[in-house]
N, C-alpha and C. Protein backbone atom coordinates (compact mmCIF):
# COMPACT_ATOMS: atom_id res chain seq x y z
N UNK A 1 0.84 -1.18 0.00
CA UNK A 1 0.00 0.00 0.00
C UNK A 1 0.89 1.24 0.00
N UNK A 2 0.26 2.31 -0.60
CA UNK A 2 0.94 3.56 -0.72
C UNK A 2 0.02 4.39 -0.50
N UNK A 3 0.99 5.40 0.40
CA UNK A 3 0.40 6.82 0.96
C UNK A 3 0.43 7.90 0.53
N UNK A 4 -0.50 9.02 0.79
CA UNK A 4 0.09 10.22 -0.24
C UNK A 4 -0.02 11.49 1.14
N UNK A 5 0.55 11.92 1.51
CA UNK A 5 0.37 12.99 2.53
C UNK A 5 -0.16 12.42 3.97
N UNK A 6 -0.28 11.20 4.12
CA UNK A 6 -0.60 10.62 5.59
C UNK A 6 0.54 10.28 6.53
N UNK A 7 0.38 10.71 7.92
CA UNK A 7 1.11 10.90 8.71
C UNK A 7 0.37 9.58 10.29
N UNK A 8 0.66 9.23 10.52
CA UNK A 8 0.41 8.25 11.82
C UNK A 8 1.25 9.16 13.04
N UNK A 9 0.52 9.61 13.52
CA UNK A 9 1.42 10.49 14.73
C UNK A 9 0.68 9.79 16.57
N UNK A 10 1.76 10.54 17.70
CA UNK A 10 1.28 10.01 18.67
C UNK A 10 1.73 10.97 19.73
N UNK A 11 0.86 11.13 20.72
CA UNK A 11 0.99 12.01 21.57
C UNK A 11 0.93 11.77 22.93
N UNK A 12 1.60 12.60 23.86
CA UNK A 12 0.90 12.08 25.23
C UNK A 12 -0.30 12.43 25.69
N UNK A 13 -0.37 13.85 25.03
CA UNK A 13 -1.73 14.31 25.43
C UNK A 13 -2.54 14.40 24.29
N UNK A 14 -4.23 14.88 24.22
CA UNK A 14 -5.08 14.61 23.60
C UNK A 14 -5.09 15.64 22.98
N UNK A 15 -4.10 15.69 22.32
CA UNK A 15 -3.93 17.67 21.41
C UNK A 15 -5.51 17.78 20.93
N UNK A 16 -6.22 16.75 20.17
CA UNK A 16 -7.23 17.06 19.37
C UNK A 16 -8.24 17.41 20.10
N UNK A 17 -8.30 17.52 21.52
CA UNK A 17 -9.46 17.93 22.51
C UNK A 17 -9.02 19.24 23.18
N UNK A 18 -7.67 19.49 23.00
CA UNK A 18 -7.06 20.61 24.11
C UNK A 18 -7.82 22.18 23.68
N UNK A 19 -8.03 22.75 24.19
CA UNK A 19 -8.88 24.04 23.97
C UNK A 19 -9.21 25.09 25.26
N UNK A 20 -9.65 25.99 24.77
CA UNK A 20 -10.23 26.94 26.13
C UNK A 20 -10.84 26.01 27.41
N UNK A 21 -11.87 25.34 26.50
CA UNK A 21 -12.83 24.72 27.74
C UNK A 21 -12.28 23.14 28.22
N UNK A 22 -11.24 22.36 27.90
CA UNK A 22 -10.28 21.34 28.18
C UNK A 22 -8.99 21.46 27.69
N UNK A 23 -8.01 21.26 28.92
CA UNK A 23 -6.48 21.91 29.42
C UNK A 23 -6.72 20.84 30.49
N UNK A 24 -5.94 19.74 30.70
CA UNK A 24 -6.11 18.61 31.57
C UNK A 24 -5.06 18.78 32.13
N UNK A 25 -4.64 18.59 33.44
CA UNK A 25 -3.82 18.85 34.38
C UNK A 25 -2.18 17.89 34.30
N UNK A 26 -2.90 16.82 34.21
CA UNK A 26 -2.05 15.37 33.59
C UNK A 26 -2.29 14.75 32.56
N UNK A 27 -1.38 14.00 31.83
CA UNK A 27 -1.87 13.35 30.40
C UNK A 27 -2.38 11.75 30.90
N UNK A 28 -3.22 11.60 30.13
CA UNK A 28 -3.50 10.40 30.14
C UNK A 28 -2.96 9.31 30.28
N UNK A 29 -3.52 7.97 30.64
CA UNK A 29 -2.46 6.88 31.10
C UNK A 29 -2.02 6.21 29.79
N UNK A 30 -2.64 6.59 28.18
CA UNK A 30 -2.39 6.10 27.09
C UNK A 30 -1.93 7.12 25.83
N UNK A 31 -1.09 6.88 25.31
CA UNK A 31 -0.70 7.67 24.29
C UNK A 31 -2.27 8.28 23.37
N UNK A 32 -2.26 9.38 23.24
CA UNK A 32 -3.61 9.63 21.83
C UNK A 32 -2.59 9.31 20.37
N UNK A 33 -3.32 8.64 19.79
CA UNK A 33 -2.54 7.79 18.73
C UNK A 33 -3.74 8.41 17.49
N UNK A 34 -3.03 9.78 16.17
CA UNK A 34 -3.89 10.50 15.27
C UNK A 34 -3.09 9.86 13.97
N UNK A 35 -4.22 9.63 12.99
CA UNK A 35 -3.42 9.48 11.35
C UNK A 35 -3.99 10.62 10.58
N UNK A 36 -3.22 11.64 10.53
CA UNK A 36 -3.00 12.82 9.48
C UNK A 36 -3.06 12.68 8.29
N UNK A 37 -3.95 13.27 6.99
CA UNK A 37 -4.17 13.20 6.04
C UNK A 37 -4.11 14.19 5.26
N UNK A 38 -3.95 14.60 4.30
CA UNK A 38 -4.77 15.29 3.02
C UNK A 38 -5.55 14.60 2.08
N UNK A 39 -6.90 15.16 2.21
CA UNK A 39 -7.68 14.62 1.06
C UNK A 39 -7.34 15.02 -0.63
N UNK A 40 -8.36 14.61 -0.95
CA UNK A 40 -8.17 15.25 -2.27
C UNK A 40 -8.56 16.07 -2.90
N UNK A 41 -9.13 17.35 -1.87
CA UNK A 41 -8.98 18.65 -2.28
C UNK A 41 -8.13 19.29 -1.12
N UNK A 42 -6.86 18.86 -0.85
CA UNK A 42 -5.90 19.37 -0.12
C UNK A 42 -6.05 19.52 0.99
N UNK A 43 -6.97 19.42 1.86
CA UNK A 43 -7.91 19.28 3.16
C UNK A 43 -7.37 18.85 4.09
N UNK A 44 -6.53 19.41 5.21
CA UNK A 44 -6.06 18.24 6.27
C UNK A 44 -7.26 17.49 7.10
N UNK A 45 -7.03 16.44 7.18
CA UNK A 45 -8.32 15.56 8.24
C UNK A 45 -7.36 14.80 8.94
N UNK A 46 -8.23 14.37 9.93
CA UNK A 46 -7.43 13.64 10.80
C UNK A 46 -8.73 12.55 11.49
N UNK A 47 -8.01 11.20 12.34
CA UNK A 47 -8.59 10.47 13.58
C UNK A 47 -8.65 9.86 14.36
N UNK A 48 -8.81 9.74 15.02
CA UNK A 48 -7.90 8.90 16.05
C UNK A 48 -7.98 7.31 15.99
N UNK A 49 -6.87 7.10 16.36
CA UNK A 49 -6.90 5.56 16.18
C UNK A 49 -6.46 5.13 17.60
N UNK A 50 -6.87 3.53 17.38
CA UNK A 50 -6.68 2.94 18.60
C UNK A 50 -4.80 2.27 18.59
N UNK A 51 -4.01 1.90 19.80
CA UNK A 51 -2.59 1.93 19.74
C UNK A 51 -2.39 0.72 18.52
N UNK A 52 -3.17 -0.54 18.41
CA UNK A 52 -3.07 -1.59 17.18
C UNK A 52 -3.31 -0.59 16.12
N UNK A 53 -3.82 0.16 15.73
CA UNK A 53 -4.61 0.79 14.00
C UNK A 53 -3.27 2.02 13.81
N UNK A 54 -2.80 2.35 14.85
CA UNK A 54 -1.77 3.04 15.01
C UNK A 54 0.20 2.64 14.65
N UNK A 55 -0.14 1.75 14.81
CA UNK A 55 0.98 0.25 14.92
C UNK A 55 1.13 0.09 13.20
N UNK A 56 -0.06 0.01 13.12
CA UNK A 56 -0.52 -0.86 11.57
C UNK A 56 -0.52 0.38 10.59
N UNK A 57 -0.69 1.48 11.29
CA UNK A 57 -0.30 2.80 9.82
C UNK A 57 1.37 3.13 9.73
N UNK A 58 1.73 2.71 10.87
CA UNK A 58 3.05 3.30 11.16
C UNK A 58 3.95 2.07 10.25
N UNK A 59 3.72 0.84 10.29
CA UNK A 59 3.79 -0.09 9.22
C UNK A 59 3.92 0.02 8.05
N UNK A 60 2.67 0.75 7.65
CA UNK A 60 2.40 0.94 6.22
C UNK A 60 3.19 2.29 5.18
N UNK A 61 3.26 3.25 6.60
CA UNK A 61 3.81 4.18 6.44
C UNK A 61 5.14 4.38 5.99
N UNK A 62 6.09 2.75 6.23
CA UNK A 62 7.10 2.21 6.56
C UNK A 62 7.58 1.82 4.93
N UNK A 63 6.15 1.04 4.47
CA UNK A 63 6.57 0.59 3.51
C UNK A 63 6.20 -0.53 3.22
N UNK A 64 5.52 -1.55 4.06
CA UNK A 64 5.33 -2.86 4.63
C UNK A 64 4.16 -2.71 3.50
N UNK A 65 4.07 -4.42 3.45
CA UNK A 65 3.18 -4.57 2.94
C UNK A 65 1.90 -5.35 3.77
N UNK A 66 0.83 -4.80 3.57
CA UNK A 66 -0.16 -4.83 4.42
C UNK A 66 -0.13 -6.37 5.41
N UNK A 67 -0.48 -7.49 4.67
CA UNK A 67 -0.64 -8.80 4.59
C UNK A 67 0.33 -8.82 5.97
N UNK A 68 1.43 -8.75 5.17
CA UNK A 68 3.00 -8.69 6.26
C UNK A 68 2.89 -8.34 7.55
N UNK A 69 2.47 -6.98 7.32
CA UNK A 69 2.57 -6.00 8.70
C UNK A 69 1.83 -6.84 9.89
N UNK A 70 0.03 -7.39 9.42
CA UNK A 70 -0.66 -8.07 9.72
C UNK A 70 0.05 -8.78 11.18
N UNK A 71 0.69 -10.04 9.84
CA UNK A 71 1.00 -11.01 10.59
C UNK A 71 2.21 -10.56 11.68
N UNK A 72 2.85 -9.86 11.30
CA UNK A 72 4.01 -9.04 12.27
C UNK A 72 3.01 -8.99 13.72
N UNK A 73 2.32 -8.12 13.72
CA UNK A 73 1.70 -7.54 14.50
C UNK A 73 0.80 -8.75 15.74
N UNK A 74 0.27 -9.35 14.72
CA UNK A 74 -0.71 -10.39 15.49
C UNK A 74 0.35 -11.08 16.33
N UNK A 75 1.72 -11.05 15.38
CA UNK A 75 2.60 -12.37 16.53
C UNK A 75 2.54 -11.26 17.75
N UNK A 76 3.37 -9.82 17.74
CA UNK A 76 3.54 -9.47 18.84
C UNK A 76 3.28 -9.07 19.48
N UNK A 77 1.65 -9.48 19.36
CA UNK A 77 0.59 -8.77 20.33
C UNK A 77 -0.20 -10.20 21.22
N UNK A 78 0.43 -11.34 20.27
CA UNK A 78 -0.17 -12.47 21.00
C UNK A 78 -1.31 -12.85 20.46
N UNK A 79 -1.95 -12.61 19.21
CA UNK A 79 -3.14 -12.58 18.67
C UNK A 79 -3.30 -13.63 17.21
N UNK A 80 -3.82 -14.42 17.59
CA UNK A 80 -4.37 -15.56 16.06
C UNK A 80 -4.57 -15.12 14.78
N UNK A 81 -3.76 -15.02 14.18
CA UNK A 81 -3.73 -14.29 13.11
C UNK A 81 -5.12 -15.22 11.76
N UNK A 82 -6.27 -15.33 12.21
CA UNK A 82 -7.03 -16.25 11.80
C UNK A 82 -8.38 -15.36 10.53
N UNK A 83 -9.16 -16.39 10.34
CA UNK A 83 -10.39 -15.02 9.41
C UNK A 83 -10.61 -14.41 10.21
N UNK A 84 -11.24 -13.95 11.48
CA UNK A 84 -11.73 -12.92 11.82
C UNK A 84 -10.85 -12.21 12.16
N UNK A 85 -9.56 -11.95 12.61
CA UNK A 85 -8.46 -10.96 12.48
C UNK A 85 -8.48 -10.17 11.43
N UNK A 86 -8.30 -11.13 10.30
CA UNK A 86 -7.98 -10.66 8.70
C UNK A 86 -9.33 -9.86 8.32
N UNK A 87 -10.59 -10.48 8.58
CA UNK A 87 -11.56 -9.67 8.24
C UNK A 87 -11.63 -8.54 8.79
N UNK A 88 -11.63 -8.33 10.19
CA UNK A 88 -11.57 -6.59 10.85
C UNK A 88 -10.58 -6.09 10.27
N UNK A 89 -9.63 -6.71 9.81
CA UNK A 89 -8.54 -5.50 9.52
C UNK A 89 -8.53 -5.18 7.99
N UNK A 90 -9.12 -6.04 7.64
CA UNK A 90 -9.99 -5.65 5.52
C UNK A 90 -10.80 -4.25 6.07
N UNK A 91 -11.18 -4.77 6.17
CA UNK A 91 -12.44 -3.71 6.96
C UNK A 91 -11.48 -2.19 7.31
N UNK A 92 -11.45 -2.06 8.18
CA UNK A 92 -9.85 -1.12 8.86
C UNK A 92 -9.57 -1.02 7.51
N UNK A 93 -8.56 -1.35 6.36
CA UNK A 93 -7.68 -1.25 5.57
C UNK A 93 -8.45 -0.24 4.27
N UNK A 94 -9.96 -1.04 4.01
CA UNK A 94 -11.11 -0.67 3.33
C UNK A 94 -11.75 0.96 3.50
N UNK A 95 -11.46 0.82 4.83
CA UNK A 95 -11.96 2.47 4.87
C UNK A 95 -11.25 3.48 4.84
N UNK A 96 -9.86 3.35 5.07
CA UNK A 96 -8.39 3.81 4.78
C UNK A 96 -8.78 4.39 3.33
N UNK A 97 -8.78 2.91 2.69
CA UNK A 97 -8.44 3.37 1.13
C UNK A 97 -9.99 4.12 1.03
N UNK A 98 -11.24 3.85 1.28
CA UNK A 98 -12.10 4.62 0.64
C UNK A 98 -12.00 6.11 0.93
N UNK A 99 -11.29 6.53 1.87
CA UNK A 99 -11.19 7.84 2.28
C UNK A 99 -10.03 8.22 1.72
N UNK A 100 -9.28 8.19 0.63
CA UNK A 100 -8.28 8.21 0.19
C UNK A 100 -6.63 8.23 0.90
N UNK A 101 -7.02 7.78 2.23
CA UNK A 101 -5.80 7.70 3.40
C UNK A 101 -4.61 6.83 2.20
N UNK A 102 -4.91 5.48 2.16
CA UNK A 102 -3.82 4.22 1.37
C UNK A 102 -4.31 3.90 0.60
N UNK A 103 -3.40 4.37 -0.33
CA UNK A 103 -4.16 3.04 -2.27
C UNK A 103 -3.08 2.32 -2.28
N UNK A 104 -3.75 1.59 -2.95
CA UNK A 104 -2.91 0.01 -3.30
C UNK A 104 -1.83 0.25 -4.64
């Protein structure tokens, strides 16, 4: 898969909430994990992902090829790399590309 202007970024704090009315004292006990985009009318978008969907752009971002990254991942998370793995992450991969995040 190939990217065109997407970024997989990670933070301690929840930049995408920080504002006048939330300024949190301490950061959270989990990284906020964002994949940065331009659409295709030059548009930055962004969303948050969970630390696996985060893992798996930073992968792709890499160069990896999807399939690959997959199985990378499932080993070192401890996870069965079986159909229903593969199907959520079609899925995951599917909406990537329909939003023009990764084309093939």
């Amino acid at each position: 898969m190939r990217s065109y202007g997407t970024w997989p970024l990670a933070y301690q704090w929840p930049v995408q909430r920080i504002g006048v009315d939330f300024q949190p004292a301490k950061p959270p006990g989990e990284p906020t994990c964002l994949l940065v985009w331009r659409d295709g009318q030059d548009k930055v978008r962004f969303m948050q992902l969970s630390p696996f969907a985060y893992q798996l752009a930073v992968c792709l971002q890499a160069g990896a090829e999807a399939k690959s990254a997959l199985y990378d991942l499932a080993q070192s998370h401890g996870l069965p790399a079986d159909k229903h793995y593969f199907r959520n992450a079609q899925i995951l991969l599917d909406d990537w590309q329909s939003q023009g995040i990764w084309h093939l």
